[in-house]
PDB file of N, CA and C in Angstrom:
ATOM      1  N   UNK A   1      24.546  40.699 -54.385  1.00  0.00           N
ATOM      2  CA  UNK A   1      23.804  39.503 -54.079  1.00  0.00           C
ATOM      3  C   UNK A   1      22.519  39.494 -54.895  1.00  0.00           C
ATOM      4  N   UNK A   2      22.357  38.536 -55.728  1.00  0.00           N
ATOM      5  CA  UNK A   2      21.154  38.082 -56.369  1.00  0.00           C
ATOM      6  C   UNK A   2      20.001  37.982 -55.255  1.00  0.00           C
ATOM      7  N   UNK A   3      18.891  38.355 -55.367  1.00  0.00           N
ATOM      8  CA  UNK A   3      17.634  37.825 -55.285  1.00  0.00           C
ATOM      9  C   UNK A   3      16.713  36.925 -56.201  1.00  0.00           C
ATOM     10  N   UNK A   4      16.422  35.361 -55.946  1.00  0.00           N
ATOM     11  CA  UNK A   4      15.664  35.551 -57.207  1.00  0.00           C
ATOM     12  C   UNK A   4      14.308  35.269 -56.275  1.00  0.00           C
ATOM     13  N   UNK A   5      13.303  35.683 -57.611  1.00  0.00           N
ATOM     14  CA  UNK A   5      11.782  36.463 -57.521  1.00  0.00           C
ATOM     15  C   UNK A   5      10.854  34.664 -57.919  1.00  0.00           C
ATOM     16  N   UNK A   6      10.116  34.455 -56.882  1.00  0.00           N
ATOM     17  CA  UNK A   6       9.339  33.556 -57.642  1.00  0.00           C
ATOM     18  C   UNK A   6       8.133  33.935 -58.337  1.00  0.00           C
ATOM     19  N   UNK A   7       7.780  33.853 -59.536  1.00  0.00           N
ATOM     20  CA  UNK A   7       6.604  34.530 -60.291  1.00  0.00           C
ATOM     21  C   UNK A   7       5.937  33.719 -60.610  1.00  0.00           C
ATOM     22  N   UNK A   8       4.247  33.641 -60.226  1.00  0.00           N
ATOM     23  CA  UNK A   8       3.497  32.660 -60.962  1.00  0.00           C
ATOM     24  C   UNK A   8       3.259  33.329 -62.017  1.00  0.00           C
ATOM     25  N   UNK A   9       3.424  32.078 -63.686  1.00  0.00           N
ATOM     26  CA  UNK A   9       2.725  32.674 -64.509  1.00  0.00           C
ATOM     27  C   UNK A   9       1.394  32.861 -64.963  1.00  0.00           C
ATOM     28  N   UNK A  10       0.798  32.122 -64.442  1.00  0.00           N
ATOM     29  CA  UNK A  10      -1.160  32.347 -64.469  1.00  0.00           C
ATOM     30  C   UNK A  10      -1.013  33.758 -63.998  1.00  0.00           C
ATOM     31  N   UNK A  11      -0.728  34.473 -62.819  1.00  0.00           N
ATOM     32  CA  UNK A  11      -0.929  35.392 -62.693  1.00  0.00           C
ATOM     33  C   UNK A  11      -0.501  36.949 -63.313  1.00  0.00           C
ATOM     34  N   UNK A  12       0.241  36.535 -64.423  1.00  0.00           N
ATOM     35  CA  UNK A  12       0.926  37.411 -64.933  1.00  0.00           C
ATOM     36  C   UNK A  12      -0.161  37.322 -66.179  1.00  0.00           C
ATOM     37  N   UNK A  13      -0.865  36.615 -66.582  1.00  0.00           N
ATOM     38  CA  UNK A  13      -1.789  36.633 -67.535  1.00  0.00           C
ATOM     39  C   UNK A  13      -2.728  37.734 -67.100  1.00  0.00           C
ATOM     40  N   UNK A  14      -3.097  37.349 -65.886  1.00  0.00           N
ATOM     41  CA  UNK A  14      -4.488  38.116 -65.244  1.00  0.00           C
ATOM     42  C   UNK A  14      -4.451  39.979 -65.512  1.00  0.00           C
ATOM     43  N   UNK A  15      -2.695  39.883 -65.731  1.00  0.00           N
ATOM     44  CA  UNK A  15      -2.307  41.447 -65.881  1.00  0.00           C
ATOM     45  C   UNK A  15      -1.949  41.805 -66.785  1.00  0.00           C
ATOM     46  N   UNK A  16      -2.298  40.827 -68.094  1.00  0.00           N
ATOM     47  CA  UNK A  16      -2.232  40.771 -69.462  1.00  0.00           C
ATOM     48  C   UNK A  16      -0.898  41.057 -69.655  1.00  0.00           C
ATOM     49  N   UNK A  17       0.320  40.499 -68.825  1.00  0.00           N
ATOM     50  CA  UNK A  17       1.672  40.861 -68.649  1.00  0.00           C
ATOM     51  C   UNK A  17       2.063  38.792 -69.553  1.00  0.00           C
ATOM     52  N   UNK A  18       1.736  38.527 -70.835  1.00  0.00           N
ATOM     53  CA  UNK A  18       1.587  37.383 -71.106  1.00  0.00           C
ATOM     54  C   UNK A  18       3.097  37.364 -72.088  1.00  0.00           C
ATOM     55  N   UNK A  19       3.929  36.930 -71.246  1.00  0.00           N
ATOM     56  CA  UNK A  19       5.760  37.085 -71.653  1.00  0.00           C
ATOM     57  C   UNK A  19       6.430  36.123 -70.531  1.00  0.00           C
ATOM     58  N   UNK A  20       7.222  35.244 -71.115  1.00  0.00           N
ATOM     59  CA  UNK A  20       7.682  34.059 -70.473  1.00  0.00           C
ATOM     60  C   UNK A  20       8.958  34.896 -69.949  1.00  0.00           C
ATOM     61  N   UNK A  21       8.796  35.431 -68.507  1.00  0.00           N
ATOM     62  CA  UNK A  21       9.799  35.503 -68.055  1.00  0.00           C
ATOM     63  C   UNK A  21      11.141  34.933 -67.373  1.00  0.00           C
ATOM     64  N   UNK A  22      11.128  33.901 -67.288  1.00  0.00           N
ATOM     65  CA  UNK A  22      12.340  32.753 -67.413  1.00  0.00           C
ATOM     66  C   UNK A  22      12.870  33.122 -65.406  1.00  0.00           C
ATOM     67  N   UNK A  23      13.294  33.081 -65.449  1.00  0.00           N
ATOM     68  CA  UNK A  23      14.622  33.435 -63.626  1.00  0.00           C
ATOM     69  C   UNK A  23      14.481  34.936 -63.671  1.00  0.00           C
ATOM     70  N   UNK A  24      14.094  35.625 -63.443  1.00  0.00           N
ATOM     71  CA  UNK A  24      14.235  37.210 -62.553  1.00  0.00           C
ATOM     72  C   UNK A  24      14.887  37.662 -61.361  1.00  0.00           C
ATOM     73  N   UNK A  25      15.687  38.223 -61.645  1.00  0.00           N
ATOM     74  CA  UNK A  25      16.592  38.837 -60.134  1.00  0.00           C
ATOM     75  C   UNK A  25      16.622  39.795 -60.501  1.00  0.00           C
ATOM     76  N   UNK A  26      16.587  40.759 -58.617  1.00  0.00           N
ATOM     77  CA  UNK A  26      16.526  41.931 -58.396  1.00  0.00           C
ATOM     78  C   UNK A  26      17.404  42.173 -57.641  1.00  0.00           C
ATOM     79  N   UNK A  27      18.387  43.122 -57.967  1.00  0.00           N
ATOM     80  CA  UNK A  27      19.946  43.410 -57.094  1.00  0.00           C
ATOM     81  C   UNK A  27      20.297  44.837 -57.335  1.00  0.00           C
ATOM     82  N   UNK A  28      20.978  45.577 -56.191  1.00  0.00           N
ATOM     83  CA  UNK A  28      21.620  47.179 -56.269  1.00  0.00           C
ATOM     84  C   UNK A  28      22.240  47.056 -56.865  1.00  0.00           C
ATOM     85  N   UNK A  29      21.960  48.088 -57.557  1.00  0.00           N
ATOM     86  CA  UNK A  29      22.889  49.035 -58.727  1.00  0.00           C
ATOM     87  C   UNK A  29      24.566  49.521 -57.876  1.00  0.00           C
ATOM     88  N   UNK A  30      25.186  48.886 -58.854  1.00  0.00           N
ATOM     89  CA  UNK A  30      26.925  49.218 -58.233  1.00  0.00           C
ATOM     90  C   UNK A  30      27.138  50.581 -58.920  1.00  0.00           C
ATOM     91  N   UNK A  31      28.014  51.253 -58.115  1.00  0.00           N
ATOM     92  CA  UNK A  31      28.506  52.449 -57.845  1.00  0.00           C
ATOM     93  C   UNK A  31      28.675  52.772 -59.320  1.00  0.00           C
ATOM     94  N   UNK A  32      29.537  51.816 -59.997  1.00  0.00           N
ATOM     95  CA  UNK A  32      30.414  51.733 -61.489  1.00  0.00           C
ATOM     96  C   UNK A  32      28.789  51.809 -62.482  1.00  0.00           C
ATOM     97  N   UNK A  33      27.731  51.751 -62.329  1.00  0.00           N
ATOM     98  CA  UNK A  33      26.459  51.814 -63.056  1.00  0.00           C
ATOM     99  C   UNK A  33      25.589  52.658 -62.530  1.00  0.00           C
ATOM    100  N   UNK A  34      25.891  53.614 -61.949  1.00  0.00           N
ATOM    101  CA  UNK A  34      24.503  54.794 -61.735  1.00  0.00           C
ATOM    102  C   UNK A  34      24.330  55.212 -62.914  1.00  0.00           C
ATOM    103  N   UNK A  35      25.826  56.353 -64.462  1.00  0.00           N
ATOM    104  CA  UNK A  35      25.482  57.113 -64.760  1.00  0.00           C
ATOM    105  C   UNK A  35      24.546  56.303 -65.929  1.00  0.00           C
ATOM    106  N   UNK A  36      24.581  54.850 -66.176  1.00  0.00           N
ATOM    107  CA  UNK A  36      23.750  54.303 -67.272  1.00  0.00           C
ATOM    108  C   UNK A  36      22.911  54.639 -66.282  1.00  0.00           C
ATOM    109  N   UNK A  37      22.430  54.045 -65.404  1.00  0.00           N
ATOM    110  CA  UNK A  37      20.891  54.045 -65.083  1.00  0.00           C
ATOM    111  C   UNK A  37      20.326  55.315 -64.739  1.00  0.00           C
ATOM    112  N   UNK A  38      21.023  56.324 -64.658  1.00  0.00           N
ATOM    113  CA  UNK A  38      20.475  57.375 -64.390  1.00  0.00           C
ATOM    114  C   UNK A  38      19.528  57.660 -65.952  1.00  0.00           C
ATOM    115  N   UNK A  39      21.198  57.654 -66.699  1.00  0.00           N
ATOM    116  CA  UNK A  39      20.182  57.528 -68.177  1.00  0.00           C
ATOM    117  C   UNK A  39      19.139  57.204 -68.756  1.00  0.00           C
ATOM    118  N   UNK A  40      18.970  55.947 -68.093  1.00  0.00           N
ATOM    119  CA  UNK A  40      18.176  55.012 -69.075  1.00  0.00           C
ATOM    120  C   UNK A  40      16.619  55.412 -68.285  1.00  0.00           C
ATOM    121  N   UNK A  41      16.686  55.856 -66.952  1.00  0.00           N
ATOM    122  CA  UNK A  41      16.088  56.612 -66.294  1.00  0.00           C
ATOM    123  C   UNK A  41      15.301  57.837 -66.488  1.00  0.00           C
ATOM    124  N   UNK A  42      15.880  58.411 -67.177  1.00  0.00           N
ATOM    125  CA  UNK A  42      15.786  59.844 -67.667  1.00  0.00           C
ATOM    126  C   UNK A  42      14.687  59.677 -69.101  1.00  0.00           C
ATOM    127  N   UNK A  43      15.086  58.256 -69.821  1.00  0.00           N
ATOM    128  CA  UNK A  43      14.902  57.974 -71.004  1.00  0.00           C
ATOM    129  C   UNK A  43      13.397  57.428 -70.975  1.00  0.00           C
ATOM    130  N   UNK A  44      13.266  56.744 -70.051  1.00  0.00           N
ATOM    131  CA  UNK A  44      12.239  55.798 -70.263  1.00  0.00           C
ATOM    132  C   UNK A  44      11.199  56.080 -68.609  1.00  0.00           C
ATOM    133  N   UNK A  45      11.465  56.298 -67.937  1.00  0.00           N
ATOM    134  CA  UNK A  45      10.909  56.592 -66.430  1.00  0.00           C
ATOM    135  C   UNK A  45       9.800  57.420 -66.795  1.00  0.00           C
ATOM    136  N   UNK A  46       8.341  57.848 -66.289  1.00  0.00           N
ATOM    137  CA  UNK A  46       7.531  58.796 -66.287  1.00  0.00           C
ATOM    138  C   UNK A  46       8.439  59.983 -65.497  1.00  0.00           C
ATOM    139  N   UNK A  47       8.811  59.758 -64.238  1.00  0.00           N
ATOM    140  CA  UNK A  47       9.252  60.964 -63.794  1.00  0.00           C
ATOM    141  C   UNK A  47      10.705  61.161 -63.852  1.00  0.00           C
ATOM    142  N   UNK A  48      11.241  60.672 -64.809  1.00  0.00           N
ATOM    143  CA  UNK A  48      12.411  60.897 -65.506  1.00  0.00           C
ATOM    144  C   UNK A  48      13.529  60.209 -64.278  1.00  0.00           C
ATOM    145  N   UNK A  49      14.679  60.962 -64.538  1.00  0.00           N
ATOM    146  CA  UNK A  49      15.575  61.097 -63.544  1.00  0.00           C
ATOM    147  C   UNK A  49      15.507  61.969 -62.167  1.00  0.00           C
ATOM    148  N   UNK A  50      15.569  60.959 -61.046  1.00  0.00           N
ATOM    149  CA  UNK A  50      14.871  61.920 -59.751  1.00  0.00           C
ATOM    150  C   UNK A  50      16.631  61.945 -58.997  1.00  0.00           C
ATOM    151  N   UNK A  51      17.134  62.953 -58.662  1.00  0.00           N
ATOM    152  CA  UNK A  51      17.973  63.093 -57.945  1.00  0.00           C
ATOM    153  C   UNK A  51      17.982  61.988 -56.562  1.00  0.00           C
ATOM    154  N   UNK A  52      19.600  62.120 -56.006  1.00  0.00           N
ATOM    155  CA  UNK A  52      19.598  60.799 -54.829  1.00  0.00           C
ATOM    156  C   UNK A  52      19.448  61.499 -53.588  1.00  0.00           C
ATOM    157  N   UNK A  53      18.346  61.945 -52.558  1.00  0.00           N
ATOM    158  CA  UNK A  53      18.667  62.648 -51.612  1.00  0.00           C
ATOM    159  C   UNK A  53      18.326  61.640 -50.089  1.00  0.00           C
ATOM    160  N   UNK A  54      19.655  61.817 -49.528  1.00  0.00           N
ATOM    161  CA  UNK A  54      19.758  61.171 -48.635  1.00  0.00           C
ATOM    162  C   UNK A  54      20.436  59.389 -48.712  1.00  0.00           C
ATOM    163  N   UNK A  55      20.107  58.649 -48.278  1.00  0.00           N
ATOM    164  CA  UNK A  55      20.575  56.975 -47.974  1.00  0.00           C
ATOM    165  C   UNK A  55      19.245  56.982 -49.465  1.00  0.00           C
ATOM    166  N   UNK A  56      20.025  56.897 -50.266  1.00  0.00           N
ATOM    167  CA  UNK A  56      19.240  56.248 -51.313  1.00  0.00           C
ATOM    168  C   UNK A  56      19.554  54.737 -51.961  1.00  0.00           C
ATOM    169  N   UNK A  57      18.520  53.711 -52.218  1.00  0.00           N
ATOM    170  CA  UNK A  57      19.214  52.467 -53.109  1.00  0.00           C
ATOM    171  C   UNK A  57      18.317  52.797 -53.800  1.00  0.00           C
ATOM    172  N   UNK A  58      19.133  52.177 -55.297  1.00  0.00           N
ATOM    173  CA  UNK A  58      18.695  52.074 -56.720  1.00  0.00           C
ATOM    174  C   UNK A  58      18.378  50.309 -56.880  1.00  0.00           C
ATOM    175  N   UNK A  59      17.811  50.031 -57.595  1.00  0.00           N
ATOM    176  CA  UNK A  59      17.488  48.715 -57.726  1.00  0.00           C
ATOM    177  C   UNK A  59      17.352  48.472 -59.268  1.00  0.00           C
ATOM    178  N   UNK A  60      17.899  47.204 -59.778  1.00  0.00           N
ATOM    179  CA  UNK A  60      17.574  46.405 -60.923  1.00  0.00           C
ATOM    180  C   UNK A  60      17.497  44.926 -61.369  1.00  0.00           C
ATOM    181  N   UNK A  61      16.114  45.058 -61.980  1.00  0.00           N
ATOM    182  CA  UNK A  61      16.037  43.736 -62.383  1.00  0.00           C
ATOM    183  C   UNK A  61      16.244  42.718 -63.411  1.00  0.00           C
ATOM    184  N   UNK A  62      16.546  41.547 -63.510  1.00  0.00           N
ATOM    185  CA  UNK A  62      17.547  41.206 -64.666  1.00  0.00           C
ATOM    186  C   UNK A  62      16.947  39.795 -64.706  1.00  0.00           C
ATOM    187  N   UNK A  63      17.222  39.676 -66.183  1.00  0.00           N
ATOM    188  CA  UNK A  63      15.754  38.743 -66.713  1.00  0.00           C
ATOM    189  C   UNK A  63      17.604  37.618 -67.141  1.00  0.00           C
ATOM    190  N   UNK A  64      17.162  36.243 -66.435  1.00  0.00           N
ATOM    191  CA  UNK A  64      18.164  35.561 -66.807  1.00  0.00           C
ATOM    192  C   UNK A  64      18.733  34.449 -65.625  1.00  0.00           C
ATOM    193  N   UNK A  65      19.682  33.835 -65.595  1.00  0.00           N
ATOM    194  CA  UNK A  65      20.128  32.974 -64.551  1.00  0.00           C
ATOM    195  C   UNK A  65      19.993  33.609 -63.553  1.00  0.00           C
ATOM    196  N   UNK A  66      19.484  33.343 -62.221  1.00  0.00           N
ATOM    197  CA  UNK A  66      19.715  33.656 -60.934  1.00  0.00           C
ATOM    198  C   UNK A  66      21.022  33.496 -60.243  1.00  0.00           C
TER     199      UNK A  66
END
């Protein structure tokens, strides 16, 4: 299930975050996509790849139609 995010853009200026982000949704990561995101995780994350302990959700956000 999609979420979509309403974003003001004035305020995305204020955070010098100045990029036309268009529709944003935020939805769990399916089973069939952990080992990319673990990756991409590992790749780009400050604290890299953190193991899943316990009832864990993963989350991602996706720049595009809602």
């Amino acid at each position: 299930m999609l979420v979509p995010l309403n974003i003001d853009p004035e305020g995305l200026y204020k955070w010098g975050m100045q990029r036309d982000l268009g529709a944003l949704a935020v939805r769990l990561i399916e089973k069939s996509e952990e080992a990319r995101y673990r990756e991409l995780m590992a790749q780009h994350h400050d604290l890299g790849d953190l193991a899943k302990i316990g009832h864990t959700l993963w989350y991602v956000a996706e720049q595009g139609e809602a």
